[in-house]
Protein backbone atom coordinates (compact mmCIF):
# COMPACT_ATOMS: atom_id res chain seq x y z
CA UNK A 1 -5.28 0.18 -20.57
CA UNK A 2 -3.42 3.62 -20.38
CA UNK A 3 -1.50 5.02 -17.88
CA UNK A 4 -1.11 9.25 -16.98
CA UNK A 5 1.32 10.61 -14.53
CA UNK A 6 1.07 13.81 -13.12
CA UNK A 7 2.37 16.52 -10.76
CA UNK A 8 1.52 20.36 -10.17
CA UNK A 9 0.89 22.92 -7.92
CA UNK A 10 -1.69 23.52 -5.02
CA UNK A 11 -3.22 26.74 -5.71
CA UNK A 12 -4.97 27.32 -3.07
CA UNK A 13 -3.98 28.21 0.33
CA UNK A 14 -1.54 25.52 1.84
CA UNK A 15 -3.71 25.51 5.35
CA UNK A 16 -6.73 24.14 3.54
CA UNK A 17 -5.32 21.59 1.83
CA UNK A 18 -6.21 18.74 4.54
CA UNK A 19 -10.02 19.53 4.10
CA UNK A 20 -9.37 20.11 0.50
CA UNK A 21 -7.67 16.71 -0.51
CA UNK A 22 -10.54 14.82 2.22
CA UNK A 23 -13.16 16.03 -0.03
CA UNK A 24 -11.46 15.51 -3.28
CA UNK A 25 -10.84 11.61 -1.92
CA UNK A 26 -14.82 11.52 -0.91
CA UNK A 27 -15.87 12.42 -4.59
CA UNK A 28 -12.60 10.65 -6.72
CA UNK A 29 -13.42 7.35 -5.37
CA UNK A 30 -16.79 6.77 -6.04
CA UNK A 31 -16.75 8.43 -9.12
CA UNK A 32 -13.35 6.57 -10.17
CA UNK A 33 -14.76 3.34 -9.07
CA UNK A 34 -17.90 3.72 -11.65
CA UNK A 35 -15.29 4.83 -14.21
CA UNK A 36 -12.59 2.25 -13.94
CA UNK A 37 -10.05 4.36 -12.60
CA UNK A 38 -7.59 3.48 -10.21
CA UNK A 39 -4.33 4.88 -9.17
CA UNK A 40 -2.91 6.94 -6.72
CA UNK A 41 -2.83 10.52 -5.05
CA UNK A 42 0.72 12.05 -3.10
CA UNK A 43 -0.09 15.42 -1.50
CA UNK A 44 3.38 16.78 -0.16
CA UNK A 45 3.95 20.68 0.48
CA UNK A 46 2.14 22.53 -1.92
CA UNK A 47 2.45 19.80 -4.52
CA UNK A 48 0.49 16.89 -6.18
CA UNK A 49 1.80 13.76 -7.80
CA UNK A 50 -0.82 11.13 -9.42
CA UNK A 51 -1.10 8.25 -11.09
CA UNK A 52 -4.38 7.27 -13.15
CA UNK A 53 -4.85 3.78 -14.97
CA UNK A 54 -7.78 2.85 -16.87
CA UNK A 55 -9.77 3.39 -20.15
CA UNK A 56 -7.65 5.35 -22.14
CA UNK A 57 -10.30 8.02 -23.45
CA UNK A 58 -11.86 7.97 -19.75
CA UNK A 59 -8.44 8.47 -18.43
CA UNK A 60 -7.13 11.45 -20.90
CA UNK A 61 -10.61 13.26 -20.05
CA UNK A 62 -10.05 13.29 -16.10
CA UNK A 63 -6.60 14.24 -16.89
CA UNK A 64 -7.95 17.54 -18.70
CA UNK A 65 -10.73 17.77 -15.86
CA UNK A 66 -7.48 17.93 -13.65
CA UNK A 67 -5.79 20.30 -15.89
CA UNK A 68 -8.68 23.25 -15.53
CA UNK A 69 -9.49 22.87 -12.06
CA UNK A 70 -8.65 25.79 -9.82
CA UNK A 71 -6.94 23.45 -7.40
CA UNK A 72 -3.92 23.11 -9.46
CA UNK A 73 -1.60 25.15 -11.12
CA UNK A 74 1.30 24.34 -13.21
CA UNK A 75 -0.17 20.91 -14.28
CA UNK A 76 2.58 18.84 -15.89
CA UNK A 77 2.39 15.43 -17.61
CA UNK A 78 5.27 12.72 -16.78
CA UNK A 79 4.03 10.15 -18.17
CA UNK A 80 1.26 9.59 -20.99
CA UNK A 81 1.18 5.84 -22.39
CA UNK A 82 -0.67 2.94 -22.89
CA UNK A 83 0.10 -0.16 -20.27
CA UNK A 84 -0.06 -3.76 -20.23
CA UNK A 85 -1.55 -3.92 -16.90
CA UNK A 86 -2.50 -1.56 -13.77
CA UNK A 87 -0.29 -0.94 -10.94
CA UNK A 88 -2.88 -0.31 -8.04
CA UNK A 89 -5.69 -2.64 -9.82
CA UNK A 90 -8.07 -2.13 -6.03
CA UNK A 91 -7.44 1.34 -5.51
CA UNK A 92 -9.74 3.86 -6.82
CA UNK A 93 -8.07 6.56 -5.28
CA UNK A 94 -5.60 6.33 -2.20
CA UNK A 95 -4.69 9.45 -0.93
CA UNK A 96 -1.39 10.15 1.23
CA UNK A 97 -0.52 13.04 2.58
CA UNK A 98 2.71 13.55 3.52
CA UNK A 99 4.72 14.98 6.64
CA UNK A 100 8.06 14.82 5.74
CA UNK A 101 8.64 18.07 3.29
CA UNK A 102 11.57 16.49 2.19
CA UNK A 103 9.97 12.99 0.89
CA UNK A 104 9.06 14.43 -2.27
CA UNK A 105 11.22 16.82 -3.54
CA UNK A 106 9.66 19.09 -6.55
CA UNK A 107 13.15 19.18 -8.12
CA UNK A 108 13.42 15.26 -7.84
CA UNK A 109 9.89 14.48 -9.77
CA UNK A 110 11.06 17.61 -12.37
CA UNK A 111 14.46 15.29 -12.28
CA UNK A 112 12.38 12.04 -13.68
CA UNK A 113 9.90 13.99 -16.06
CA UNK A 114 13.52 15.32 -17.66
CA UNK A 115 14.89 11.89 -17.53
CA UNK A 116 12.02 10.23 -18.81
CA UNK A 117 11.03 12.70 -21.74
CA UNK A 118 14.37 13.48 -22.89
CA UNK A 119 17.31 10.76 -21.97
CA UNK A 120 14.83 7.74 -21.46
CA UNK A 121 17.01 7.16 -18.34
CA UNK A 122 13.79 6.85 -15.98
CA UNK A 123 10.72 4.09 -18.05
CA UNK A 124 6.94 4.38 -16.86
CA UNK A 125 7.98 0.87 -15.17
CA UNK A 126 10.94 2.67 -12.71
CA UNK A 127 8.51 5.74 -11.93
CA UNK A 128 5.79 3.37 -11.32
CA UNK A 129 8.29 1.53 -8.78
CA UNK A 130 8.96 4.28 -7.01
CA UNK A 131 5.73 5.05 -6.31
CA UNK A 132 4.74 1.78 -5.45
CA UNK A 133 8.22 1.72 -3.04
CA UNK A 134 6.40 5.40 -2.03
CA UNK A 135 3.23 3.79 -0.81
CA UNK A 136 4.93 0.32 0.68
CA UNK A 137 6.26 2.65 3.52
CA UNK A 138 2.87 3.61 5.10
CA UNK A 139 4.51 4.82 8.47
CA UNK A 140 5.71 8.06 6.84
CA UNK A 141 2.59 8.80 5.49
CA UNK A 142 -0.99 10.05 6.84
CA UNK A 143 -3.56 8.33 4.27
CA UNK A 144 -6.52 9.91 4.14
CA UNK A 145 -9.64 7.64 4.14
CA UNK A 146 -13.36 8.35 3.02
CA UNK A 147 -15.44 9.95 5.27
């Protein structure tokens, strides 16, 4: 079981980014669900931040899909490793998009890929926390469903 982290950068323009992440959900989770993947998907202000569990050669591939699609810019890895057990072992892909700009601050995700890669400060296991404390507080979030 492996585990890949992820933020970057919308490039595309902000305004279509509803439609955009509604059709990205209607494709990732039946084609995640045949593959094994689960994880998560934060859309906030421009930005991405996903997690990915599963196979880890299935896992690295969708994570260089993600790297050359034209939907994201600036692709940066937080956290590349192998895991004992999944975090979100139904989810195939939930998708929230958030309305508070100031929920996930780019500087504060930058802030744990820093901690985590260089000080060791911030483990896979806290991140993972915090995104699981992320998604445990639905009310600030839209989720986006299939279809």
């Amino acid at each position: 079981m492996h585990l890949i982290v992820y933020i970057s950068k919308f490039a595309q323009n902000s305004d279509s980014a509803e439609t955009v992440l509604s059709n990205i959900v209607e494709y990732s989770k039946h084609r995640n669900k045949e593959l094994g993947i689960t994880g998560v998907l934060f859309y906030e202000n421009g930005h991405f931040l996903q997690a990915l569990e599963g196979d880890e050669n299935i896992i690295r591939s969708k994570y260089e899909k993600i790297s050359r699609d034209q939907r994201h810019d600036e692709v940066i890895k937080i956290i590349d490793k192998p895991i004992e057990s999944r975090s979100f072992p139904d989810w195939s892909l939930d998708t929230f998009y958030i309305d508070s700009p100031a929920l996930i601050d780019t500087d504060t995700i930058v802030s744990f890929q820093k901690l985590y890669e260089h000080c060791f400060q911030m483990d896979s296991k806290n991140l993972m926390d915090f995104i699981k404390q992320m998604v445990n507080e639905l009310d600030t979030f839209k989720i986006l469903h299939e279809g």
